[in-house]
PDB file of N, CA and C in Angstrom:
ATOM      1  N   UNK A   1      12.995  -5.907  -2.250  1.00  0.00           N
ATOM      2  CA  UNK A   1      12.963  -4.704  -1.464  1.00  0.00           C
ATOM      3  C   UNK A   1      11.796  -4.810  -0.473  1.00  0.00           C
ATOM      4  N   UNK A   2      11.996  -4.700   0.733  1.00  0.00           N
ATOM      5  CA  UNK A   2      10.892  -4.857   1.702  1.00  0.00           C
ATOM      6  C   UNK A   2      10.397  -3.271   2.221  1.00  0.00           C
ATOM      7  N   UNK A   3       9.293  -2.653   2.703  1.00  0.00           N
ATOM      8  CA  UNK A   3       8.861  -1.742   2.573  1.00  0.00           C
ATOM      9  C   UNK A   3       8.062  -1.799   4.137  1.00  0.00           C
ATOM     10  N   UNK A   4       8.035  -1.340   5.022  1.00  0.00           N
ATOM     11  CA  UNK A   4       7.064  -1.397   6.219  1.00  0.00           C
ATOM     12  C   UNK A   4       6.269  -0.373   6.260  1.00  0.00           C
ATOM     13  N   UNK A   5       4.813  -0.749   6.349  1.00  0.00           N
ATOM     14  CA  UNK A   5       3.495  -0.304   6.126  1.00  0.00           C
ATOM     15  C   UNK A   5       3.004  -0.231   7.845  1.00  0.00           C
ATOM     16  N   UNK A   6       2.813   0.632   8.634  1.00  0.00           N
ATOM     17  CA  UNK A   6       1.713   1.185   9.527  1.00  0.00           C
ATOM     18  C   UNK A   6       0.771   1.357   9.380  1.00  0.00           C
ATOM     19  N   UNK A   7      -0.133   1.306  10.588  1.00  0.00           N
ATOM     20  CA  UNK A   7      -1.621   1.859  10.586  1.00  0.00           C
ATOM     21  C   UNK A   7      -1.615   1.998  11.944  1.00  0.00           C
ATOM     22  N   UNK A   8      -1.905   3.244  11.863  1.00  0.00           N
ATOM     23  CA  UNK A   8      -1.913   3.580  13.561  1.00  0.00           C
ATOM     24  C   UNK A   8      -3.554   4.759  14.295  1.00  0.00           C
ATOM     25  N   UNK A   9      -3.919   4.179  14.870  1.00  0.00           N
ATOM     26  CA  UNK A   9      -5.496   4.912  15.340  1.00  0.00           C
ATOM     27  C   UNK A   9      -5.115   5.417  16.714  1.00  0.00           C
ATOM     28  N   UNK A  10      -5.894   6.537  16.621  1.00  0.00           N
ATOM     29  CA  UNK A  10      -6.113   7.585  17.638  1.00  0.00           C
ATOM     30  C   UNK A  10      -7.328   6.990  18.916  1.00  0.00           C
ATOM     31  N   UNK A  11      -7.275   6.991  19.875  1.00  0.00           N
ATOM     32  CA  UNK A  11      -7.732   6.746  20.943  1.00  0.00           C
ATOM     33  C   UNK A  11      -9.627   6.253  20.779  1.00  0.00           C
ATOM     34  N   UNK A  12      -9.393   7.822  20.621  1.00  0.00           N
ATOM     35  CA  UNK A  12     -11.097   8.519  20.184  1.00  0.00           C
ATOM     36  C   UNK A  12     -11.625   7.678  18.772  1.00  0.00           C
ATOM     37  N   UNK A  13     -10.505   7.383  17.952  1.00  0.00           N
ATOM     38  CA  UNK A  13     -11.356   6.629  16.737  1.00  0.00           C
ATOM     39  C   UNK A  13     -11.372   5.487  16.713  1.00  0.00           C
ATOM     40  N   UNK A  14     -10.643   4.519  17.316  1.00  0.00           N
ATOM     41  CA  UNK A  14     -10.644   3.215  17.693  1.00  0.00           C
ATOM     42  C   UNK A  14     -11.825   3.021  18.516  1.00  0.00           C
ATOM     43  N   UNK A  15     -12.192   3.894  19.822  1.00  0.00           N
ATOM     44  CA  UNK A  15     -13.047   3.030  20.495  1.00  0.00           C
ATOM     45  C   UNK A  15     -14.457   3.689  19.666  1.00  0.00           C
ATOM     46  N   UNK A  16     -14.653   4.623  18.602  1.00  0.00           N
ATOM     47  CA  UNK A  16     -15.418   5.028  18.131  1.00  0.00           C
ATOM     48  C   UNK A  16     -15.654   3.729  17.123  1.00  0.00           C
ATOM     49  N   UNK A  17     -14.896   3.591  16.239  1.00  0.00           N
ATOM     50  CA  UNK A  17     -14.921   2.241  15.199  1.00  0.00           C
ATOM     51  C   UNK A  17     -15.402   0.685  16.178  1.00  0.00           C
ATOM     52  N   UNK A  18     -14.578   0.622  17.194  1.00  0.00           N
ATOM     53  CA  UNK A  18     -14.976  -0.777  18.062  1.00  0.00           C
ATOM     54  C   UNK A  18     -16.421  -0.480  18.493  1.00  0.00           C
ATOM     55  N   UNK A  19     -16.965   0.321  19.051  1.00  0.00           N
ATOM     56  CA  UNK A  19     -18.309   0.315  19.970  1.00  0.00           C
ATOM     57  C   UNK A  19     -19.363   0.278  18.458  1.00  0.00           C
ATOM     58  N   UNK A  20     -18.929   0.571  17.399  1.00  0.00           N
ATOM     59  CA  UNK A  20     -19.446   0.587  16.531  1.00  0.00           C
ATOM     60  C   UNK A  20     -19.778  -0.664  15.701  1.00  0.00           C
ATOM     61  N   UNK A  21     -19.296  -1.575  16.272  1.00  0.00           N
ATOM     62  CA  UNK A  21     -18.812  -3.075  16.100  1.00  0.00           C
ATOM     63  C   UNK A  21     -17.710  -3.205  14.706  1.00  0.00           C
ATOM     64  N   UNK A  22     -17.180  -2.570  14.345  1.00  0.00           N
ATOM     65  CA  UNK A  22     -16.275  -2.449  13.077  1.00  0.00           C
ATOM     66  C   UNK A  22     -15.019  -3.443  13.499  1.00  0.00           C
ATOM     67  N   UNK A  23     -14.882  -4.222  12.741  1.00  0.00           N
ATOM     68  CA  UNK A  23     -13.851  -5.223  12.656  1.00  0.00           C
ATOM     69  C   UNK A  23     -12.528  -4.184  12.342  1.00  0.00           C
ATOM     70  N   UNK A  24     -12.002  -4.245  13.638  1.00  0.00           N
ATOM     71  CA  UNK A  24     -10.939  -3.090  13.068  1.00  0.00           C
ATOM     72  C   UNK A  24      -9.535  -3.833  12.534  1.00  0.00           C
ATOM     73  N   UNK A  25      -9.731  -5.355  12.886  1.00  0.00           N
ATOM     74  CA  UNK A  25      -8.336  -5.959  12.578  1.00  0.00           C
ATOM     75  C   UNK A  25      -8.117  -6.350  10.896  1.00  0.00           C
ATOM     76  N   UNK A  26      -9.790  -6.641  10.351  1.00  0.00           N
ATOM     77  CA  UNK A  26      -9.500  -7.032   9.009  1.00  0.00           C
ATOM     78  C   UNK A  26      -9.386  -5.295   8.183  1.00  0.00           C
ATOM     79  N   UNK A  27     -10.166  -4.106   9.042  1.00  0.00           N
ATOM     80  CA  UNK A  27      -9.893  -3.097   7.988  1.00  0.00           C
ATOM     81  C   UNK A  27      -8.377  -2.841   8.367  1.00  0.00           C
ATOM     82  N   UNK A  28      -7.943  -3.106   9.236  1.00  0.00           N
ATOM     83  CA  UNK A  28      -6.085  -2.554   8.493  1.00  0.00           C
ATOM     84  C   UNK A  28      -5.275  -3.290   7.670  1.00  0.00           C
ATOM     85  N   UNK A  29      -6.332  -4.710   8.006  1.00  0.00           N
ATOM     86  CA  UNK A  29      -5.689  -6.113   6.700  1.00  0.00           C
ATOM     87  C   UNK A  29      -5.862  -5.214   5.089  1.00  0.00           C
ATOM     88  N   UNK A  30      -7.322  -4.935   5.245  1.00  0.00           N
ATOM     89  CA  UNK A  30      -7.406  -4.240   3.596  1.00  0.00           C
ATOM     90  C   UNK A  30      -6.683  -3.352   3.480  1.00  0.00           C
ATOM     91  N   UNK A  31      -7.058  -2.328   4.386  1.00  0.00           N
ATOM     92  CA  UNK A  31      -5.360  -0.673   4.320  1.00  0.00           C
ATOM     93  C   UNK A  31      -4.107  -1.047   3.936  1.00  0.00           C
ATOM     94  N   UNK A  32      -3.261  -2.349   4.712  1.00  0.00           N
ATOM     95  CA  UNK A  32      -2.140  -2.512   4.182  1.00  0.00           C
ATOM     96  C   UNK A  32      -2.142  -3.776   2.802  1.00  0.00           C
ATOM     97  N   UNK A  33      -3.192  -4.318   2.546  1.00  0.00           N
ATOM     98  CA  UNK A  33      -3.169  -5.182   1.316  1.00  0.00           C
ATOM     99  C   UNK A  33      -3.488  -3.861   0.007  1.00  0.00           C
ATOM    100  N   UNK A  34      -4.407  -3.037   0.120  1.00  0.00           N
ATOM    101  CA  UNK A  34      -4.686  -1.950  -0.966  1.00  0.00           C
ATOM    102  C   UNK A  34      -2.888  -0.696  -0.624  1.00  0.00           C
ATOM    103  N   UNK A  35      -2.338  -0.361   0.157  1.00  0.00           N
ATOM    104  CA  UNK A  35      -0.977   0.003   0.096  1.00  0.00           C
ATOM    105  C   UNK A  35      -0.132  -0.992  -0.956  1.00  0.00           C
ATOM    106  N   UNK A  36       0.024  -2.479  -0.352  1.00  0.00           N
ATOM    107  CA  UNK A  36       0.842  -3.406  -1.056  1.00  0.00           C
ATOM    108  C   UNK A  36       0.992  -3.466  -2.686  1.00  0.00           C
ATOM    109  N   UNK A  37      -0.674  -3.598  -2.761  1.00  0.00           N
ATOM    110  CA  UNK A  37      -0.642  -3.497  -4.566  1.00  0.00           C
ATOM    111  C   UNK A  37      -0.053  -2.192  -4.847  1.00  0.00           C
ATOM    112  N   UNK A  38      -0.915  -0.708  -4.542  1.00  0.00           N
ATOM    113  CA  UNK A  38      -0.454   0.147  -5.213  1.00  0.00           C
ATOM    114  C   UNK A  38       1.098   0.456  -5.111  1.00  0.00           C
ATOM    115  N   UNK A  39       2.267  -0.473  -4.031  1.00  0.00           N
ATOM    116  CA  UNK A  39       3.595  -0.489  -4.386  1.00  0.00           C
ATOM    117  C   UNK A  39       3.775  -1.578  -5.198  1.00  0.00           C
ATOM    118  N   UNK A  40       3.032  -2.397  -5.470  1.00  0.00           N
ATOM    119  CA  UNK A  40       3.766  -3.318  -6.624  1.00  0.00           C
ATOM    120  C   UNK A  40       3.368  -2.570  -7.857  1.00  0.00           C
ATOM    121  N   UNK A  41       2.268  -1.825  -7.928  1.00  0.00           N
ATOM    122  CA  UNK A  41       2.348  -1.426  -9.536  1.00  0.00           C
ATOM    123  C   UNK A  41       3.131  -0.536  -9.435  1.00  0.00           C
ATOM    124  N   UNK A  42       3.196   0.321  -8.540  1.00  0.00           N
ATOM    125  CA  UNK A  42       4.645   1.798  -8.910  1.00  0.00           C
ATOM    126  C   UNK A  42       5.924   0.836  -9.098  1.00  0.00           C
ATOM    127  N   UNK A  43       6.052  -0.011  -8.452  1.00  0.00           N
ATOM    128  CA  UNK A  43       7.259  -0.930  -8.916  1.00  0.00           C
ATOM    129  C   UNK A  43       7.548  -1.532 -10.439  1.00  0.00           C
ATOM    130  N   UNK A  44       6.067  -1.961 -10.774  1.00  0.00           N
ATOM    131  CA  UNK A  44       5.909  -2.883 -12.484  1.00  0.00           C
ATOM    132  C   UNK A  44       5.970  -1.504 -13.210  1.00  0.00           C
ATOM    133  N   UNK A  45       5.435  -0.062 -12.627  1.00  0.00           N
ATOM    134  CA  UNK A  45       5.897   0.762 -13.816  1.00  0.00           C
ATOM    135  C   UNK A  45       6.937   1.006 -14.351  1.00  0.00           C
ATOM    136  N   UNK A  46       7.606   1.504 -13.060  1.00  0.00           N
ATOM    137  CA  UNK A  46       9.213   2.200 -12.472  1.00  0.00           C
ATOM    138  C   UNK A  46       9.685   0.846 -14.000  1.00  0.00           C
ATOM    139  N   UNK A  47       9.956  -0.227 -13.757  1.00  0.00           N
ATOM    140  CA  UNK A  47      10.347  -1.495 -14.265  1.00  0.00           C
ATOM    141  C   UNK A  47      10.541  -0.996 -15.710  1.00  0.00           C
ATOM    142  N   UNK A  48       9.291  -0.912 -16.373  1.00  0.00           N
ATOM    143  CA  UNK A  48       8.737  -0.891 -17.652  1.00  0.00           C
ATOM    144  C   UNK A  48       9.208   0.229 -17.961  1.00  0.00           C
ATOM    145  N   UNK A  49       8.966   1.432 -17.435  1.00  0.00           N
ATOM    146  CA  UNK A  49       9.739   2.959 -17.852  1.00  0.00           C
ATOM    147  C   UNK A  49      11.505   2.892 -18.257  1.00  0.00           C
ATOM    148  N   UNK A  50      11.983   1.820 -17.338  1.00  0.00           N
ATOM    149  CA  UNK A  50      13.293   1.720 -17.424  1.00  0.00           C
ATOM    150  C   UNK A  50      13.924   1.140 -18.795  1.00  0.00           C
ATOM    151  N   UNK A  51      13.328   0.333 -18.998  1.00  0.00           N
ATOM    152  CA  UNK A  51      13.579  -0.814 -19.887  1.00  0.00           C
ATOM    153  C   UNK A  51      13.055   0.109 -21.253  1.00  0.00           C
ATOM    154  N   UNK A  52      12.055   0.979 -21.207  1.00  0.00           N
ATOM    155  CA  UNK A  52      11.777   1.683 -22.503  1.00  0.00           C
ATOM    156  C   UNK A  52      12.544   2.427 -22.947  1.00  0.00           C
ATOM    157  N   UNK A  53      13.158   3.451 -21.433  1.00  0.00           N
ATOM    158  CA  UNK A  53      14.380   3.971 -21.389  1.00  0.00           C
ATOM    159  C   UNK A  53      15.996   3.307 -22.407  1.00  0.00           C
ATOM    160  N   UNK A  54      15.967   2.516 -22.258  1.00  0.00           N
ATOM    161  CA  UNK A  54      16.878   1.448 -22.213  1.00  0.00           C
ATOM    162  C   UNK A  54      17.116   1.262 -23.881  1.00  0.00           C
ATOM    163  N   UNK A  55      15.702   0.492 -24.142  1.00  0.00           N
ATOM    164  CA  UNK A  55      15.598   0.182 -25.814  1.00  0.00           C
ATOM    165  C   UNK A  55      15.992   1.511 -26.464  1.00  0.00           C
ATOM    166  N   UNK A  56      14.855   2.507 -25.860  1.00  0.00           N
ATOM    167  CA  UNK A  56      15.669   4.131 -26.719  1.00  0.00           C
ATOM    168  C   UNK A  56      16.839   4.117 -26.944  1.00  0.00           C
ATOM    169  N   UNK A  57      17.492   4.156 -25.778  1.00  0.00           N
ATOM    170  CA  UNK A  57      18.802   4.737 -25.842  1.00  0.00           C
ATOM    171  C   UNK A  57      19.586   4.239 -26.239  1.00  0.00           C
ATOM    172  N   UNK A  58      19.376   2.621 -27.024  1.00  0.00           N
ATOM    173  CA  UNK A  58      20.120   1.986 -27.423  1.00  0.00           C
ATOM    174  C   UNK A  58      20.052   2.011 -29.104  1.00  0.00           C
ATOM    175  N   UNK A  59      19.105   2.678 -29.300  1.00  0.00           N
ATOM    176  CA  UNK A  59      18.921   2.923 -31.006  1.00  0.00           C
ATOM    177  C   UNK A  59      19.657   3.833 -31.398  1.00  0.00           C
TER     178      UNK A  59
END
C-alpha cells in the first residue's frame, strides 16, 4: 500500500527558517521519515489486532 506524505511551508516561514540558516531540506527528510514509521506501526498493529481477532473467533 503506498501512502503520499506532503510538507508544504508558507512563504513567511520558509524564508523565516532559511535566513535562519535551517536546513530546510533534511527537516522535511525527518517530517516524512518520523510520518513513515508512525504508518508502519499503525500498520504492524492493525496486523496483530486482526490475527488476535482471528485466533478468538476461531475457538
Amino acid at each position: 500500500m503506498k501512502r503520499c506524505v506532503s510538507v508544504a511551508w508558507d512563504k513567511d516561514n520558509y524564508q523565516v527558517l532559511s535566513a535562519s540558516g535551517v536546513n530546510i531540506s533534511r527537516l522535511e527528510n525527518d517530517v516524512i521519515g518520523k510520518e513513515t514509521r508512525r504508518i508502519k506501526v499503525e500498520q504492524c498493529l492493525l496486523i496483530k489486532l486482526i490475527v488476535k481477532y482471528l485466533q478468538y473467533s476461531q475457538c
